[in-house]
PDB file of N, CA and C in Angstrom:
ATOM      1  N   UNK A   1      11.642  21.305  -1.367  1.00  0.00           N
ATOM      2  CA  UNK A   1      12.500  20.244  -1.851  1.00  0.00           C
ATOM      3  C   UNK A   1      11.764  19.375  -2.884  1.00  0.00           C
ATOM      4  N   UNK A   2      10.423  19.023  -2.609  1.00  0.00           N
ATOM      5  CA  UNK A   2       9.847  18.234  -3.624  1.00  0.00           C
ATOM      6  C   UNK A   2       9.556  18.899  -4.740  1.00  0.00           C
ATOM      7  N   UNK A   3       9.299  20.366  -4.804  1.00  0.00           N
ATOM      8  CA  UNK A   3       9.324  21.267  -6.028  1.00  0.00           C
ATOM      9  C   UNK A   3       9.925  20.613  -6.816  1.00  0.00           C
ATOM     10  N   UNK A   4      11.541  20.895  -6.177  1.00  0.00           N
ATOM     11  CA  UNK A   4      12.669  20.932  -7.026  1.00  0.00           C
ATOM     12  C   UNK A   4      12.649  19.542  -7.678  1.00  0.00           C
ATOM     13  N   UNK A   5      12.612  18.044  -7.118  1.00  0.00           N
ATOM     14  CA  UNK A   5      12.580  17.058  -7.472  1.00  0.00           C
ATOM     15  C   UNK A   5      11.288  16.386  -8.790  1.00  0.00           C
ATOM     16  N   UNK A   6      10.091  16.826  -8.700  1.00  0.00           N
ATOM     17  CA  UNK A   6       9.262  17.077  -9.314  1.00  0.00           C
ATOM     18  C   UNK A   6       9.633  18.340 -10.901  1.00  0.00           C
ATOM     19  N   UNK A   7      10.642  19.114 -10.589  1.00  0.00           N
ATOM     20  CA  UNK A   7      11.136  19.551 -11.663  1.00  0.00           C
ATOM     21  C   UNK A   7      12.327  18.876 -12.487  1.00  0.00           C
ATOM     22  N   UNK A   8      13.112  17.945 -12.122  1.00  0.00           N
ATOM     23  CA  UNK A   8      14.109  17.466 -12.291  1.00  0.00           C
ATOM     24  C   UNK A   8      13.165  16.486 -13.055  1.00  0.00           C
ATOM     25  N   UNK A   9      12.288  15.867 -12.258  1.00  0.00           N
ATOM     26  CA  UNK A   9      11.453  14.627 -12.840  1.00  0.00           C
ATOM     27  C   UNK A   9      10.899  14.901 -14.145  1.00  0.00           C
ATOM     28  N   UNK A  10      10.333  15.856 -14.378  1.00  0.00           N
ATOM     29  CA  UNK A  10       9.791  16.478 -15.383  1.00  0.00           C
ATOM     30  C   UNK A  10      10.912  16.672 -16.572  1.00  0.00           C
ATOM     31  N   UNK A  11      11.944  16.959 -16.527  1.00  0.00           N
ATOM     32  CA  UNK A  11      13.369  16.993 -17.525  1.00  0.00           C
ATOM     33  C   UNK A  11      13.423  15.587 -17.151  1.00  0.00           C
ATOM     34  N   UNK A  12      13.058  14.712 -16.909  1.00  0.00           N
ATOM     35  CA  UNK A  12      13.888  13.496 -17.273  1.00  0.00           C
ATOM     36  C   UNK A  12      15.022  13.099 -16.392  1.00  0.00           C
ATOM     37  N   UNK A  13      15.671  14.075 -15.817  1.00  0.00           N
ATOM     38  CA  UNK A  13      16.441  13.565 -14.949  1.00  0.00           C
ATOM     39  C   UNK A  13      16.985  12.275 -14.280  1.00  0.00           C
ATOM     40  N   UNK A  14      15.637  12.131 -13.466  1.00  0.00           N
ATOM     41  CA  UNK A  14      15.989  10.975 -12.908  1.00  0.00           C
ATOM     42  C   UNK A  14      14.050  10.547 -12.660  1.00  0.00           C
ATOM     43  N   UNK A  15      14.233   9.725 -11.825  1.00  0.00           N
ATOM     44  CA  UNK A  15      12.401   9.084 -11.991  1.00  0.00           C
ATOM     45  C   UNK A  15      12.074   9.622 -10.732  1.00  0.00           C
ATOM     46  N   UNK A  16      10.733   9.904 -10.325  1.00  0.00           N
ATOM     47  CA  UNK A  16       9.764  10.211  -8.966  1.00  0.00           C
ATOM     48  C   UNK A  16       8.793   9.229  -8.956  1.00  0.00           C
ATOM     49  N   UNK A  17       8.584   8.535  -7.921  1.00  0.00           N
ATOM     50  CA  UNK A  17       7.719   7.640  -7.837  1.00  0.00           C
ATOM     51  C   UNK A  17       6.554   7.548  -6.404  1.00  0.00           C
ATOM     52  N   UNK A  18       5.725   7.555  -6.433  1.00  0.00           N
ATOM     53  CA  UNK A  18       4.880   7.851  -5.299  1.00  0.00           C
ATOM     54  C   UNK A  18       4.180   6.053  -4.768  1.00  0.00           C
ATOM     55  N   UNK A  19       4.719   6.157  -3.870  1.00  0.00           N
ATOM     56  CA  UNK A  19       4.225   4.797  -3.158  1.00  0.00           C
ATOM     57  C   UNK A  19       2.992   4.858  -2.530  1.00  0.00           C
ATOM     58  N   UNK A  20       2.106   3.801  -2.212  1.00  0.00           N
ATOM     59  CA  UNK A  20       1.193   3.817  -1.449  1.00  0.00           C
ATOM     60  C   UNK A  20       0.893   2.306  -1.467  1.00  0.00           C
ATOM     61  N   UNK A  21       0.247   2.206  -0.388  1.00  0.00           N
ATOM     62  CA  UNK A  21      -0.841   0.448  -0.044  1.00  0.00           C
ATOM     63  C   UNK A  21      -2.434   0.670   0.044  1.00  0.00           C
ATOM     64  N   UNK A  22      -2.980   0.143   0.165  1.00  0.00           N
ATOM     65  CA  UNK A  22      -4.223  -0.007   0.443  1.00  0.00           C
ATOM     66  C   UNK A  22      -5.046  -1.064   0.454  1.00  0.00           C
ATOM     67  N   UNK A  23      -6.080  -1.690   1.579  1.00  0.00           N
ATOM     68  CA  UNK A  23      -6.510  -2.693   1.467  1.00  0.00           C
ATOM     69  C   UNK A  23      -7.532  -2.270   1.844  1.00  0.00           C
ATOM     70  N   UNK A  24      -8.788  -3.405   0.964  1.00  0.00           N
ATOM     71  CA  UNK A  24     -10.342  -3.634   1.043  1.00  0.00           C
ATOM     72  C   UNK A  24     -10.998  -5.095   1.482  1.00  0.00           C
ATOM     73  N   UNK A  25     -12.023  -4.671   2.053  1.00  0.00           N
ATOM     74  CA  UNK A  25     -12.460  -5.408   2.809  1.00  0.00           C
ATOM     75  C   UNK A  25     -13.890  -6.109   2.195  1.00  0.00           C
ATOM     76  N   UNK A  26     -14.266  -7.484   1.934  1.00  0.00           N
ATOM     77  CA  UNK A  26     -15.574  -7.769   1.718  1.00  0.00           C
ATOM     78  C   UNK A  26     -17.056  -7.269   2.368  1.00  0.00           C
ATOM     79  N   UNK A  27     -16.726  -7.312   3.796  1.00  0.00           N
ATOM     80  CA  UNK A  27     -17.656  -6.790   4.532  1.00  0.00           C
ATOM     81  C   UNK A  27     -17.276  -5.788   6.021  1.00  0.00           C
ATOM     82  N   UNK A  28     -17.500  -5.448   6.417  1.00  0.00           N
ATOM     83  CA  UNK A  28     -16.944  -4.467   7.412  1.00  0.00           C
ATOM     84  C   UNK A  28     -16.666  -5.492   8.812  1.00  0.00           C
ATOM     85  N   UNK A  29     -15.626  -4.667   9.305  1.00  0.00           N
ATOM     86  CA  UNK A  29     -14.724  -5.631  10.387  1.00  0.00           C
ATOM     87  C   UNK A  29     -16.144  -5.309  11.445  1.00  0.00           C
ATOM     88  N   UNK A  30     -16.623  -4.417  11.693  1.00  0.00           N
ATOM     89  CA  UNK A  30     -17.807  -4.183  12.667  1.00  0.00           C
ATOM     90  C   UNK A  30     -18.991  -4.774  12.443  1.00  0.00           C
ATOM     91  N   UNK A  31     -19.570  -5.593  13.190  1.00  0.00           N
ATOM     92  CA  UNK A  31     -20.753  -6.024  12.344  1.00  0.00           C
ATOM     93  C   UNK A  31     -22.295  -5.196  13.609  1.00  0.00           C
ATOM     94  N   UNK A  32     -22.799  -4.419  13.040  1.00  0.00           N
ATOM     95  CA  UNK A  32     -24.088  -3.798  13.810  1.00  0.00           C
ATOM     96  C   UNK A  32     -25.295  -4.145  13.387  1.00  0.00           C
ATOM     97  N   UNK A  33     -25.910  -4.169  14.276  1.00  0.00           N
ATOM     98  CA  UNK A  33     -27.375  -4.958  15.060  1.00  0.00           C
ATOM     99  C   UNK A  33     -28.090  -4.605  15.471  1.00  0.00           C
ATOM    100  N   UNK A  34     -29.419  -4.726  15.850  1.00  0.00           N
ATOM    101  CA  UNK A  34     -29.802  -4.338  17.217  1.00  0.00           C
ATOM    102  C   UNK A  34     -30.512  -5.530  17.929  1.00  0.00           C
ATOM    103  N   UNK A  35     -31.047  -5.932  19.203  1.00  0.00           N
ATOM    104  CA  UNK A  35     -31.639  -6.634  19.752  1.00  0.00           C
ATOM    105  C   UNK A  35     -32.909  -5.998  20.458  1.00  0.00           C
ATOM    106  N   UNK A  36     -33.438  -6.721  21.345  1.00  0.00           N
ATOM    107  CA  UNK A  36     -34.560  -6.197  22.082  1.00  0.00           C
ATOM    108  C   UNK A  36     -34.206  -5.993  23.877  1.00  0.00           C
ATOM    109  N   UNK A  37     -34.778  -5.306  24.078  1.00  0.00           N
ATOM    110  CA  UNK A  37     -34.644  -4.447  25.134  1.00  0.00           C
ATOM    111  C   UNK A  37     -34.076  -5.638  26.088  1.00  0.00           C
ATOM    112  N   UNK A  38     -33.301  -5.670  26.749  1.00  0.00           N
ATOM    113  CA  UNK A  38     -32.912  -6.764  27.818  1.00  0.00           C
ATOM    114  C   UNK A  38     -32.287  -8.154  27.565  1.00  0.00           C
ATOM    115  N   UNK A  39     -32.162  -8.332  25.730  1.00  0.00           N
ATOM    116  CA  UNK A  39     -31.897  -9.530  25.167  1.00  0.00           C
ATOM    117  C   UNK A  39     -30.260  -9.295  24.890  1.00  0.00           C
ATOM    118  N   UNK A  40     -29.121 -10.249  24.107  1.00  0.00           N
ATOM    119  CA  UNK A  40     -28.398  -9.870  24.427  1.00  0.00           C
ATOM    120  C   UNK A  40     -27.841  -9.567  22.608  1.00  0.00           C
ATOM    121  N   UNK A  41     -26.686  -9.005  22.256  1.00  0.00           N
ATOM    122  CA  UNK A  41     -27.206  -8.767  21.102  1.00  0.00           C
ATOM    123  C   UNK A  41     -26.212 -10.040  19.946  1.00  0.00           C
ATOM    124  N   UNK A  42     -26.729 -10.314  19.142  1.00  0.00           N
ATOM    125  CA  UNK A  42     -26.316 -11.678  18.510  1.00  0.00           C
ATOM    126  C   UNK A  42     -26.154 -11.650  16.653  1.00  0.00           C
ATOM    127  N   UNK A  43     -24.935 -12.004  16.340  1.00  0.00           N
ATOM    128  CA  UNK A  43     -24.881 -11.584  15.111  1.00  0.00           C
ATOM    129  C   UNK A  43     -24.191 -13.364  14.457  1.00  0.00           C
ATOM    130  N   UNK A  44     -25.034 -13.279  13.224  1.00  0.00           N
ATOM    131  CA  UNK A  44     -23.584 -14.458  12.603  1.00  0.00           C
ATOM    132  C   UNK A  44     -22.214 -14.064  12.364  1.00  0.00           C
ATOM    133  N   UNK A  45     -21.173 -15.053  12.249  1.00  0.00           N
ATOM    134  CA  UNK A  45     -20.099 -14.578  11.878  1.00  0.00           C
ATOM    135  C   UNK A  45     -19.563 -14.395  10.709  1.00  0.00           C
ATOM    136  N   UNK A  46     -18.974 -13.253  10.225  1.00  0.00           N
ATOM    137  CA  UNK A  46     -18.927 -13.582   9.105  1.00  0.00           C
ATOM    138  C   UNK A  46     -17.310 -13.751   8.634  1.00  0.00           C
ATOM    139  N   UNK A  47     -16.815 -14.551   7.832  1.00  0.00           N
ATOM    140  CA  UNK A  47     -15.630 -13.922   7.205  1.00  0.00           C
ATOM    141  C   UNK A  47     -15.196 -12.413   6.555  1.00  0.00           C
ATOM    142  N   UNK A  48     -14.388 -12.226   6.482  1.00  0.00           N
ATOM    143  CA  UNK A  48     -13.542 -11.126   7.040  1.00  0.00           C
ATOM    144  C   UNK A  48     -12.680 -11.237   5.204  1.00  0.00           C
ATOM    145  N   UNK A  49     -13.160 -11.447   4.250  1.00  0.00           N
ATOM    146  CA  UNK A  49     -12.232 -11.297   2.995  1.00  0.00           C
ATOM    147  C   UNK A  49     -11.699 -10.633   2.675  1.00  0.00           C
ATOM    148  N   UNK A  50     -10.341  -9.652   3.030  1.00  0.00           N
ATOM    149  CA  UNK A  50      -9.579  -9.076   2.532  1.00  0.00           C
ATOM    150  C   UNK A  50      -8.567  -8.827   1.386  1.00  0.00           C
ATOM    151  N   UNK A  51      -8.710  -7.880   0.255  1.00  0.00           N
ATOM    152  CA  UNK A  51      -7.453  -8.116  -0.685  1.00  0.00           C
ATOM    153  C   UNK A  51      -6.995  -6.240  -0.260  1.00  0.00           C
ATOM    154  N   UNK A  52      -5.715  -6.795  -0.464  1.00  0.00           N
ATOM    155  CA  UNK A  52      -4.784  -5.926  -0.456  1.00  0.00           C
ATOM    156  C   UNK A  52      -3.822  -5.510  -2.122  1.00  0.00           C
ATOM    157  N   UNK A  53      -3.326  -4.105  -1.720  1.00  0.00           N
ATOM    158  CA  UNK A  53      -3.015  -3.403  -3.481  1.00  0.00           C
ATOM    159  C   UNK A  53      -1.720  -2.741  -3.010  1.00  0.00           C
ATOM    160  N   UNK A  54      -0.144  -2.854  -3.620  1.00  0.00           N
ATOM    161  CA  UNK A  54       0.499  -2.029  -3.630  1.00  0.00           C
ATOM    162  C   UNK A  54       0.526  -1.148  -5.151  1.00  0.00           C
ATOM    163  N   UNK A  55       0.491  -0.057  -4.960  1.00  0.00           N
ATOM    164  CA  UNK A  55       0.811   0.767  -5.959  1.00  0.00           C
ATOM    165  C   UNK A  55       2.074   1.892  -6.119  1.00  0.00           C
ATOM    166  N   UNK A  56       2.654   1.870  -6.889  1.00  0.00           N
ATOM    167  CA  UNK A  56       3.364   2.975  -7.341  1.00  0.00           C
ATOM    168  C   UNK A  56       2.963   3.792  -8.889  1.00  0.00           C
ATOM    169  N   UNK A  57       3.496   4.974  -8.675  1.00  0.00           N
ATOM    170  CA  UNK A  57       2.794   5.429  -9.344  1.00  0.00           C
ATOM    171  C   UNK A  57       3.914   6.440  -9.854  1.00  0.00           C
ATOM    172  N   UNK A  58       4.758   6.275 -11.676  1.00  0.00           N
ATOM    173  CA  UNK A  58       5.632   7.029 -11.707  1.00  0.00           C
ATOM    174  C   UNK A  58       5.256   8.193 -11.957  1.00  0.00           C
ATOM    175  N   UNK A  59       5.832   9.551 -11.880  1.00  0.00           N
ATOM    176  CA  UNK A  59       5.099  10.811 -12.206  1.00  0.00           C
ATOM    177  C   UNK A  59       5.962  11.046 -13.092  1.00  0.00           C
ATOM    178  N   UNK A  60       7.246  10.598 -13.481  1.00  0.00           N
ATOM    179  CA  UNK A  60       8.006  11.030 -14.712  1.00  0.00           C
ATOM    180  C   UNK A  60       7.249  10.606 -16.170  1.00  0.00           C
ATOM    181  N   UNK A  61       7.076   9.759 -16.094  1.00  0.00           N
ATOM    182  CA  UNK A  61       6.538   9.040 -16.909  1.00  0.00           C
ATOM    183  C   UNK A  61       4.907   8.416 -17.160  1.00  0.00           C
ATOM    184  N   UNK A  62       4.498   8.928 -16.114  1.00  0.00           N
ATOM    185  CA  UNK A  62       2.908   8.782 -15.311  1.00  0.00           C
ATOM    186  C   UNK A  62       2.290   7.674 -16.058  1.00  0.00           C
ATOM    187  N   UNK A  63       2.998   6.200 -14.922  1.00  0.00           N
ATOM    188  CA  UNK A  63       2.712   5.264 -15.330  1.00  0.00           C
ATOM    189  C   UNK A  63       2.256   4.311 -13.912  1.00  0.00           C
ATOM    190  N   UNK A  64       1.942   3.166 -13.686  1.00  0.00           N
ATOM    191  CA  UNK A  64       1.206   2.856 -12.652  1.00  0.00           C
ATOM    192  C   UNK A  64       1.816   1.675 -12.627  1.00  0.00           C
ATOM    193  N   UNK A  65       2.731   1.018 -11.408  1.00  0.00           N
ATOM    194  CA  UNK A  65       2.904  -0.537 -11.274  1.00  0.00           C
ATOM    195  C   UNK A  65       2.427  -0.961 -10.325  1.00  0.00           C
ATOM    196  N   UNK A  66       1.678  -1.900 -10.264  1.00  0.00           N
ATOM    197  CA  UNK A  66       0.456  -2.653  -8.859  1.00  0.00           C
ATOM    198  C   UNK A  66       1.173  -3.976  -8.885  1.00  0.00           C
ATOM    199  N   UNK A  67       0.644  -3.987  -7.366  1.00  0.00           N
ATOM    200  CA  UNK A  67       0.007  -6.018  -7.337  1.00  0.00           C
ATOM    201  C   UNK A  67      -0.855  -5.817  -6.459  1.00  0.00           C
ATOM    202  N   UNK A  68      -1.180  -7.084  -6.243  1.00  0.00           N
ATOM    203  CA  UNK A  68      -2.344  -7.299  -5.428  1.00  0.00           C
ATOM    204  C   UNK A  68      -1.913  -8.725  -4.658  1.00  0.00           C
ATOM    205  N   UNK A  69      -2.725  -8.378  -3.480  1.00  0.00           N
ATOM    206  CA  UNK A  69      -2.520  -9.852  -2.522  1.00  0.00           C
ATOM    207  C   UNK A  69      -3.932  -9.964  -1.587  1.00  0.00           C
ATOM    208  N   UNK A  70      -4.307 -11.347  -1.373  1.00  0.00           N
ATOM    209  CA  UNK A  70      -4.990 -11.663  -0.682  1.00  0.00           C
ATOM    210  C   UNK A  70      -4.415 -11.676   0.891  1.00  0.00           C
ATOM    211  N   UNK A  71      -5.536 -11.051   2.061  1.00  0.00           N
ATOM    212  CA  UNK A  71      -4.806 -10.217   2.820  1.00  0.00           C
ATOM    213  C   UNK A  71      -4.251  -9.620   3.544  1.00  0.00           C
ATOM    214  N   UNK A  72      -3.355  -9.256   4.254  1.00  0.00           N
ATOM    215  CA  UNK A  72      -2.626  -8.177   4.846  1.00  0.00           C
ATOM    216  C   UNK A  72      -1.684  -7.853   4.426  1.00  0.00           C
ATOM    217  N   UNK A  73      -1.238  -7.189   3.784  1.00  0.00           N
ATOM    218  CA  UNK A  73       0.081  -6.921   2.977  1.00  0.00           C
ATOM    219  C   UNK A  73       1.331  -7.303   4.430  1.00  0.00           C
ATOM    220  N   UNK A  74       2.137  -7.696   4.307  1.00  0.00           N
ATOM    221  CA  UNK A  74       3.457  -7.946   5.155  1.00  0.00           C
ATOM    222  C   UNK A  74       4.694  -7.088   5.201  1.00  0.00           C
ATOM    223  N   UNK A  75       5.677  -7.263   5.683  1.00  0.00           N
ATOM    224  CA  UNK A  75       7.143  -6.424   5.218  1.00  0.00           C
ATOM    225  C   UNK A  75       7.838  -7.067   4.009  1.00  0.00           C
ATOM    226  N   UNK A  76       7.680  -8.516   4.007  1.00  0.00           N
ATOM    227  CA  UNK A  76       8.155  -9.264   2.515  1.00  0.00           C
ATOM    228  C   UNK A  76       7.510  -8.760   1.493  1.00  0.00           C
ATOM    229  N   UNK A  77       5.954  -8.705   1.214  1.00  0.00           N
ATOM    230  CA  UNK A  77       5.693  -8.055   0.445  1.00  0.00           C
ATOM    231  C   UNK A  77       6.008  -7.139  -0.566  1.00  0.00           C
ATOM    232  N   UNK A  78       6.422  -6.076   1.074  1.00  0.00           N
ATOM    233  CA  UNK A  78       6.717  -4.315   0.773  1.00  0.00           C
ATOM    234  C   UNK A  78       8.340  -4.899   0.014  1.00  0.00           C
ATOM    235  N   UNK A  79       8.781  -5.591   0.336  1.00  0.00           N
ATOM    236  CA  UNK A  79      10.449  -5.358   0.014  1.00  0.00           C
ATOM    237  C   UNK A  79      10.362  -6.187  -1.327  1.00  0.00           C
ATOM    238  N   UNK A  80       9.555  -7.107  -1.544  1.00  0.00           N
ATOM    239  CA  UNK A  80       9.700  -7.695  -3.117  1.00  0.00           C
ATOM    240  C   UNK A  80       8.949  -6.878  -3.893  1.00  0.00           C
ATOM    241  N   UNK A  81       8.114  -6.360  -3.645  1.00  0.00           N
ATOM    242  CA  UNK A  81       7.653  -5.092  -4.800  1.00  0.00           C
ATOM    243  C   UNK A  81       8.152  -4.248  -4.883  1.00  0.00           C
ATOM    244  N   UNK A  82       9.029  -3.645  -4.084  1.00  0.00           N
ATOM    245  CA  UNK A  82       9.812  -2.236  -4.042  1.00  0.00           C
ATOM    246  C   UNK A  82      11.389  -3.122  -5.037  1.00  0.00           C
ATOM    247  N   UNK A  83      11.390  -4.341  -5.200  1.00  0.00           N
ATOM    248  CA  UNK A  83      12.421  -4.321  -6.096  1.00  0.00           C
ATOM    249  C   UNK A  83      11.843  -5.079  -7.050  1.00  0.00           C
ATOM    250  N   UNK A  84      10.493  -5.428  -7.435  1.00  0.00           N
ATOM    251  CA  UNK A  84      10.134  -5.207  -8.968  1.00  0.00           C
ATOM    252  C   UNK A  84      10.054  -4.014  -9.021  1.00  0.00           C
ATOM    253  N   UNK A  85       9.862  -2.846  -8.416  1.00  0.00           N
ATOM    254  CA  UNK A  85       9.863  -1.733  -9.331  1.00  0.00           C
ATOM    255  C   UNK A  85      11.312  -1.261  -9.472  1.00  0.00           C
ATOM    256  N   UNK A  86      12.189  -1.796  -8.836  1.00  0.00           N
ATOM    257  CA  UNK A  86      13.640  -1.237  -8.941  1.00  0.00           C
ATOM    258  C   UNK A  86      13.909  -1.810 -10.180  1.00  0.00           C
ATOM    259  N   UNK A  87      13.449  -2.968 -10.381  1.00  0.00           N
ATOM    260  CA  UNK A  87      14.028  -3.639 -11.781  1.00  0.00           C
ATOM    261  C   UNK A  87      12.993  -3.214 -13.164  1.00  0.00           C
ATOM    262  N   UNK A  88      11.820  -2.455 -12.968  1.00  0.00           N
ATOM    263  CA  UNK A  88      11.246  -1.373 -13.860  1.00  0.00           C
ATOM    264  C   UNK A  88      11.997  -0.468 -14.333  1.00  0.00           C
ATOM    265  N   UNK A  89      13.024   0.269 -13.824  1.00  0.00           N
ATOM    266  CA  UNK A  89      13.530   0.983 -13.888  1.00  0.00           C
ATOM    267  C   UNK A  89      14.626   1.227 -15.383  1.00  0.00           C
ATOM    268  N   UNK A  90      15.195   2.149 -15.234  1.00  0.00           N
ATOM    269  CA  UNK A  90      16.491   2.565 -15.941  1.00  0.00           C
ATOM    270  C   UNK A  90      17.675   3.250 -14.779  1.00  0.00           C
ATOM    271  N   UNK A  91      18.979   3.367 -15.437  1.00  0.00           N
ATOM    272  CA  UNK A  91      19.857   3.480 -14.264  1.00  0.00           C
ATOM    273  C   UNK A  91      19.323   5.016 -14.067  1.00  0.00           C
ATOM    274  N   UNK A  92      19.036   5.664 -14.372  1.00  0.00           N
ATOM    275  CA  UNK A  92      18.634   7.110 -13.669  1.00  0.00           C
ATOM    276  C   UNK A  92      18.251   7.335 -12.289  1.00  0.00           C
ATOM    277  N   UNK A  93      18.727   7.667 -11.182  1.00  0.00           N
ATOM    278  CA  UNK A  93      18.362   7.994 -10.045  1.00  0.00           C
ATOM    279  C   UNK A  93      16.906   7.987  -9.585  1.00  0.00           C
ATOM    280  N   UNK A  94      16.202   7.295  -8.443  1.00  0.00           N
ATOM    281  CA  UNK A  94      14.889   7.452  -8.577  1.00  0.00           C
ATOM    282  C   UNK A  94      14.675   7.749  -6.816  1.00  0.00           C
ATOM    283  N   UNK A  95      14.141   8.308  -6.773  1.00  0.00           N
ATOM    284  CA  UNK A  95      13.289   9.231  -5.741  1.00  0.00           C
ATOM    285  C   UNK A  95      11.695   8.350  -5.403  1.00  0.00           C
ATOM    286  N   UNK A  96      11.808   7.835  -4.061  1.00  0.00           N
ATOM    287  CA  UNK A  96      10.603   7.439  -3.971  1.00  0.00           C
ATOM    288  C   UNK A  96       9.602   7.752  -2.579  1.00  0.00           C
ATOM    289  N   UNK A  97       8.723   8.660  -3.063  1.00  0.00           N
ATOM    290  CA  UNK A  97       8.016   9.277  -1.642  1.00  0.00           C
ATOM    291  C   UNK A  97       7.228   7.419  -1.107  1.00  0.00           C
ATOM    292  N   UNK A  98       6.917   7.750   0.221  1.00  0.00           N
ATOM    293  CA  UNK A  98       6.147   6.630   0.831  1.00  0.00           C
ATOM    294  C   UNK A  98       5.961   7.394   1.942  1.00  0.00           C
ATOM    295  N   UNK A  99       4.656   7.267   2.088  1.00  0.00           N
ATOM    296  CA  UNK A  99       3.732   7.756   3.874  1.00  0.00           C
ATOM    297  C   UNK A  99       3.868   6.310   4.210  1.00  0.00           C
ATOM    298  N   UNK A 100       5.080   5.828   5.040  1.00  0.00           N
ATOM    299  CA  UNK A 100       5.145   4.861   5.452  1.00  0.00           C
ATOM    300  C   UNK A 100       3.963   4.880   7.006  1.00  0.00           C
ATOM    301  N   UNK A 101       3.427   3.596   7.156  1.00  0.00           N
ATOM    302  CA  UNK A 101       2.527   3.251   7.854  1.00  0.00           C
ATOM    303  C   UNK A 101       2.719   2.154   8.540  1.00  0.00           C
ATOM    304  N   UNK A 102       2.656   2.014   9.644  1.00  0.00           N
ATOM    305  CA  UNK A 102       3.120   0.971  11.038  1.00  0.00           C
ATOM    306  C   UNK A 102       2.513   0.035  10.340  1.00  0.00           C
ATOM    307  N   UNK A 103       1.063   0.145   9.319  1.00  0.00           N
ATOM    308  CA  UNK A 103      -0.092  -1.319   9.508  1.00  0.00           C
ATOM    309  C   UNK A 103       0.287  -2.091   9.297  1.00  0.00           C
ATOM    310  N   UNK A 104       1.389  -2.025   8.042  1.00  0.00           N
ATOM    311  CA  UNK A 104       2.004  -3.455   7.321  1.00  0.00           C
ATOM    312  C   UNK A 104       2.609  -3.961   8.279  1.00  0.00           C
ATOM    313  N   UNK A 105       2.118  -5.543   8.133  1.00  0.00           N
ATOM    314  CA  UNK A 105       2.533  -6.492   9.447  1.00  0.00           C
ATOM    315  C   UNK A 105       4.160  -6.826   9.472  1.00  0.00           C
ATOM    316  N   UNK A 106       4.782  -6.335  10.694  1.00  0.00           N
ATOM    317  CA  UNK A 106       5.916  -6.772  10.384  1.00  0.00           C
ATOM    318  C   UNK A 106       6.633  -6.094   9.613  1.00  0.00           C
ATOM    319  N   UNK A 107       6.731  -4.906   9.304  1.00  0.00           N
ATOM    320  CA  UNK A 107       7.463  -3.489   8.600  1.00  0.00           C
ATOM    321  C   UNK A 107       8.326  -3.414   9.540  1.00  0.00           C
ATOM    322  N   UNK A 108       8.297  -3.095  10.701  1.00  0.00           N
ATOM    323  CA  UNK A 108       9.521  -2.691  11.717  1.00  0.00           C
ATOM    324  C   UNK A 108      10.400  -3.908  12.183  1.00  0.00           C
ATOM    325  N   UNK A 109       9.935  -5.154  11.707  1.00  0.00           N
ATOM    326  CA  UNK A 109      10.584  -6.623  12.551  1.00  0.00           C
ATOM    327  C   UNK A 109      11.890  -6.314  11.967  1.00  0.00           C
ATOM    328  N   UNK A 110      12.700  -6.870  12.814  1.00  0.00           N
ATOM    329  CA  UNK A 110      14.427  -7.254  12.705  1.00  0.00           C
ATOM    330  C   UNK A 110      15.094  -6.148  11.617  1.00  0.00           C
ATOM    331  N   UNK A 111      14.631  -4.861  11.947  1.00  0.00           N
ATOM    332  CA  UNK A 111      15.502  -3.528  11.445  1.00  0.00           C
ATOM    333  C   UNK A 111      16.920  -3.444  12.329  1.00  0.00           C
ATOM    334  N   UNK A 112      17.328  -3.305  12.012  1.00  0.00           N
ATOM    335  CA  UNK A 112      19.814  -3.253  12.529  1.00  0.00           C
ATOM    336  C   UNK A 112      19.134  -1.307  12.725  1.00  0.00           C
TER     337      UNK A 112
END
């Protein structure tokens, strides 16, 4: 099925767009140590700086629309960027893959 859509995309048809998120971290959520034999083990704390990236990525046109947020990306997020890229658009039909992922906070809240 995606063949076919990926060929359509390619004529122009209509648009294919590949979704994804991803977020980075300043320093790692784990912080490792070691102590001495019988002591207990003791680390500073550190902040936790996260930025977060939505990307799409058209393949008709193989062009790239981002944002970025300081972080956890949310479900508001996901739904106001998914309609700046609707308003990227032209009226041509658009096809949009997403490996949707539980992480985004609040993706599944108050679905009918």
């Amino acid at each position: 099925m995606l063949n076919k859509i990926k060929a359509g995309a390619q004529l122009g048809h209509y648009r294919l767009v590949y979704f994804d998120e991803a977020g980075f971290a300043a320093s790692p959520p784990v912080q490792y140590g070691w102590s001495p034999r019988g002591k207990p083990h003791e680390t500073e704390p550190q902040e936790h700086d996260r930025r977060s990236v939505l990307g799409a990525l058209n393949y008709t046109d193989n062009t790239l629309f981002y944002q970025t947020t300081s972080g956890s990306i949310t479900r508001d997020d996901v739904i106001d960027f998914l309609e700046q890229l609707a308003q990227q658009g032209d009226t041509r039909l658009t096809f949009l893959v997403w490996e949707m992922r539980v992480s985004i906070s609040g993706l599944k809240k108050n679905q009918k």
